[in-house]
C-alpha atoms as a PDB file:
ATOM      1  CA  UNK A   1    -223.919-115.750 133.263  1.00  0.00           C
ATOM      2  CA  UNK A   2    -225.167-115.261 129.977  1.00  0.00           C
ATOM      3  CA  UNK A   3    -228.617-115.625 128.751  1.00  0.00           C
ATOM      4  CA  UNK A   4    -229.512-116.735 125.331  1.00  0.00           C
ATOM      5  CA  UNK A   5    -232.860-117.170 123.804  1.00  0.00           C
ATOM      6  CA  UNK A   6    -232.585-119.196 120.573  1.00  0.00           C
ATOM      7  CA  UNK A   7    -235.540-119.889 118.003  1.00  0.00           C
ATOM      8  CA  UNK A   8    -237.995-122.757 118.203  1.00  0.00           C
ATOM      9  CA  UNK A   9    -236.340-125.482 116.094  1.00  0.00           C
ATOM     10  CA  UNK A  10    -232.605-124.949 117.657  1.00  0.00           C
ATOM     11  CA  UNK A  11    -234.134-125.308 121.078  1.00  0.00           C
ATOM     12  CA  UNK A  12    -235.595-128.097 119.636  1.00  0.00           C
ATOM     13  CA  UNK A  13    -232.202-129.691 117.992  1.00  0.00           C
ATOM     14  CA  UNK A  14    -230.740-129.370 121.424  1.00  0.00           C
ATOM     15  CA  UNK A  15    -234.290-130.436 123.067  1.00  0.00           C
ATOM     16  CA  UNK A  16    -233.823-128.137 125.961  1.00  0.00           C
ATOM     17  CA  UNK A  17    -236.991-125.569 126.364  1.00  0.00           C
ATOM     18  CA  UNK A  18    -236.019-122.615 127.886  1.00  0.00           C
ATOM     19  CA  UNK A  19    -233.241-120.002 127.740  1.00  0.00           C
ATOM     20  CA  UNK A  20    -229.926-121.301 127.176  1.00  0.00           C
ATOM     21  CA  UNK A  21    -227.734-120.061 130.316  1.00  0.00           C
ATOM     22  CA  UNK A  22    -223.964-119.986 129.865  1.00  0.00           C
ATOM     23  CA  UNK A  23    -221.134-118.641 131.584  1.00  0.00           C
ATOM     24  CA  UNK A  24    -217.962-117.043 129.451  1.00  0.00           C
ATOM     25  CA  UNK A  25    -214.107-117.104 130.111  1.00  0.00           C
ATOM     26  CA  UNK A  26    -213.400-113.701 128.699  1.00  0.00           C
ATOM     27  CA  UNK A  27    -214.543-111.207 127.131  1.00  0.00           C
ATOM     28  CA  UNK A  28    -217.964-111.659 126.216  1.00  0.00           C
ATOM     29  CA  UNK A  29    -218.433-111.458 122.268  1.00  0.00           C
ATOM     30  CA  UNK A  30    -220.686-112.523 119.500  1.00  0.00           C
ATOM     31  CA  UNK A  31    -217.759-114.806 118.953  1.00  0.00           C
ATOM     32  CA  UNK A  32    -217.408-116.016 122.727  1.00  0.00           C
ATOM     33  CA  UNK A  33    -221.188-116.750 123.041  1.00  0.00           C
ATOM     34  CA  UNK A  34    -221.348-118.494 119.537  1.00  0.00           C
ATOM     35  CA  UNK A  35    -218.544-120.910 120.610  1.00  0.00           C
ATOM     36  CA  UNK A  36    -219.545-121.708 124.256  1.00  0.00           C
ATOM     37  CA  UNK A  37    -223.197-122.823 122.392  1.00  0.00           C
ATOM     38  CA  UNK A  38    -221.018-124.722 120.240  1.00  0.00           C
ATOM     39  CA  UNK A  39    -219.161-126.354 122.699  1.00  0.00           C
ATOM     40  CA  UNK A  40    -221.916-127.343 124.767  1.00  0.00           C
ATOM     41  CA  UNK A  41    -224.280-128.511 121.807  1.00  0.00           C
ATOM     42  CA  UNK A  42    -222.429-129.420 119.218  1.00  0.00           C
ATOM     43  CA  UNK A  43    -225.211-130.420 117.079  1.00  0.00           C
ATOM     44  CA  UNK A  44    -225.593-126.341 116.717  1.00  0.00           C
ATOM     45  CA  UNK A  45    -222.181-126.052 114.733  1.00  0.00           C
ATOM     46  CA  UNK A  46    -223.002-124.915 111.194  1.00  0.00           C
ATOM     47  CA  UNK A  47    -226.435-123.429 112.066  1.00  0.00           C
ATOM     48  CA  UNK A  48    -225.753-120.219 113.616  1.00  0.00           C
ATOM     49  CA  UNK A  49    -222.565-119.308 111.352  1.00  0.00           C
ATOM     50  CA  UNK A  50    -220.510-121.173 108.997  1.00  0.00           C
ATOM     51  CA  UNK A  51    -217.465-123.447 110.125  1.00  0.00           C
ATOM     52  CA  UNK A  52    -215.020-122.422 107.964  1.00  0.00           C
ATOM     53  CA  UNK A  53    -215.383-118.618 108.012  1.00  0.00           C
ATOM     54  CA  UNK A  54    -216.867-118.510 111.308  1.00  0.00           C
ATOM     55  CA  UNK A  55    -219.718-115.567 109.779  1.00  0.00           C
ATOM     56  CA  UNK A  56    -222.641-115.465 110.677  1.00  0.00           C
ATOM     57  CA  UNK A  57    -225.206-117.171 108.518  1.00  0.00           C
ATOM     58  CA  UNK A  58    -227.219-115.384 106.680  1.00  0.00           C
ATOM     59  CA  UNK A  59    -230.527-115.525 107.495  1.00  0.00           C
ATOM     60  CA  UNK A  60    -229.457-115.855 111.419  1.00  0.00           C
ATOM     61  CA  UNK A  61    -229.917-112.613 112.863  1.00  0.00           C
ATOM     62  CA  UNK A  62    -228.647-111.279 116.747  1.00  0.00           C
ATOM     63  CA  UNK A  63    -230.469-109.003 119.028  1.00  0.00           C
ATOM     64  CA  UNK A  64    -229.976-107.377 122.295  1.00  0.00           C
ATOM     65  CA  UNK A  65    -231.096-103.878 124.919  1.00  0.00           C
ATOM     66  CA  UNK A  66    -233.202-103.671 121.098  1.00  0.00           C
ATOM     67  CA  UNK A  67    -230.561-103.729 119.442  1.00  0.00           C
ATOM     68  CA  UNK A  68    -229.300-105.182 116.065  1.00  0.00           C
ATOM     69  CA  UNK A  69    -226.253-106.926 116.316  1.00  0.00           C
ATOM     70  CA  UNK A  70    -226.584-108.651 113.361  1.00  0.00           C
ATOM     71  CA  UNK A  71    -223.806-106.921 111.463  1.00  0.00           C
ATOM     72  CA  UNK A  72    -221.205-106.101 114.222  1.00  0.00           C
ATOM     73  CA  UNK A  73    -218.008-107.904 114.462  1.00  0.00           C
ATOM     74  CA  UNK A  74    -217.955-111.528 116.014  1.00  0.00           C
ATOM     75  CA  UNK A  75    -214.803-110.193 118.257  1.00  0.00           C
ATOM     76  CA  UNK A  76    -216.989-106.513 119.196  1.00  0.00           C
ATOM     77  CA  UNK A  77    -218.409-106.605 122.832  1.00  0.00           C
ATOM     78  CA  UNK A  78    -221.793-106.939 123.657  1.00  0.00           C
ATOM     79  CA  UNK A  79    -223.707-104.484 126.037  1.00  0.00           C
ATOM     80  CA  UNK A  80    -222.976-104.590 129.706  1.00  0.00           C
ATOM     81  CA  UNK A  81    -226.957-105.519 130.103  1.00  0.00           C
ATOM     82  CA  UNK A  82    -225.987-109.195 127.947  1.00  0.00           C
ATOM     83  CA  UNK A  83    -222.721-109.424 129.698  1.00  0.00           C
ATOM     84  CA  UNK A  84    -223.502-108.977 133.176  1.00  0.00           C
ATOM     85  CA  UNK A  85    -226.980-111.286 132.703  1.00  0.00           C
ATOM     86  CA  UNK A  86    -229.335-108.407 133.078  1.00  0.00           C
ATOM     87  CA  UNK A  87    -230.823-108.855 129.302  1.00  0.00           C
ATOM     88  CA  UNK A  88    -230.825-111.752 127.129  1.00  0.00           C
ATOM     89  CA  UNK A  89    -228.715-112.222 123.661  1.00  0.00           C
ATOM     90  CA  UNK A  90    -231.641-113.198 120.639  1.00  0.00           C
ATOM     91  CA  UNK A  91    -230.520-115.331 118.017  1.00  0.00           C
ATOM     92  CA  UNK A  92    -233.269-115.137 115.479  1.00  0.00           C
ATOM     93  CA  UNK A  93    -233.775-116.668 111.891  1.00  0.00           C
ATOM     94  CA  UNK A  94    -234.694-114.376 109.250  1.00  0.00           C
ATOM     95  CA  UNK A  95    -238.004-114.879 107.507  1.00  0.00           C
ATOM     96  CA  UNK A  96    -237.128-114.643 103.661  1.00  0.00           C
ATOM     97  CA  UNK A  97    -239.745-114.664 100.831  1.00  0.00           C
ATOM     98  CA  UNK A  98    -242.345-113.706  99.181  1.00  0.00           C
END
């Protein structure tokens, strides 16, 4: 079980309130976690990284155990903490501007 707190207006686009709890086949990745939120809300696909490419968008940032995974590889594993359900995975957007 994987827990994964997303920012106000993609809770909002998938109108759940709450953490978003899912369970992974696998490894558990940047990349695995990404695509089981895509699978289950499909409206999300395109707002956390691009289709095509499958990188992370850039001004969507990922944090865990205070941590910035922002920049690691979709494929790299996440800490034990996020993959055993101990700590949640934060997706934040950036703030950009001046």
């Amino acid at each position: 079980m994987i827990r994964v707190v997303l920012p106000a207006h993609l809770k909002t686009l998938i109108r759940q309130q709450g953490d978003v709890v899912l369970d992974i086949e696998g490894p558990v990745t940047l990349g695995s976690v990404v695509g089981a939120l895509e699978a289950r809300f499909p409206v999300l696909r395109g707002t956390i990284r691009d289709p095509a490419s499958l990188r992370r968008r850039p001004f969507v940032r990922f944090f865990a155990c205070e941590q910035d995974l922002s920049h690691d590889a979709m494929d790299a594993p996440l800490p034990d903490e996020v993959a055993q359900g101990r700590e949640p995975l934060f997706v934040i957007g950036a703030m950009a501007g001046g």
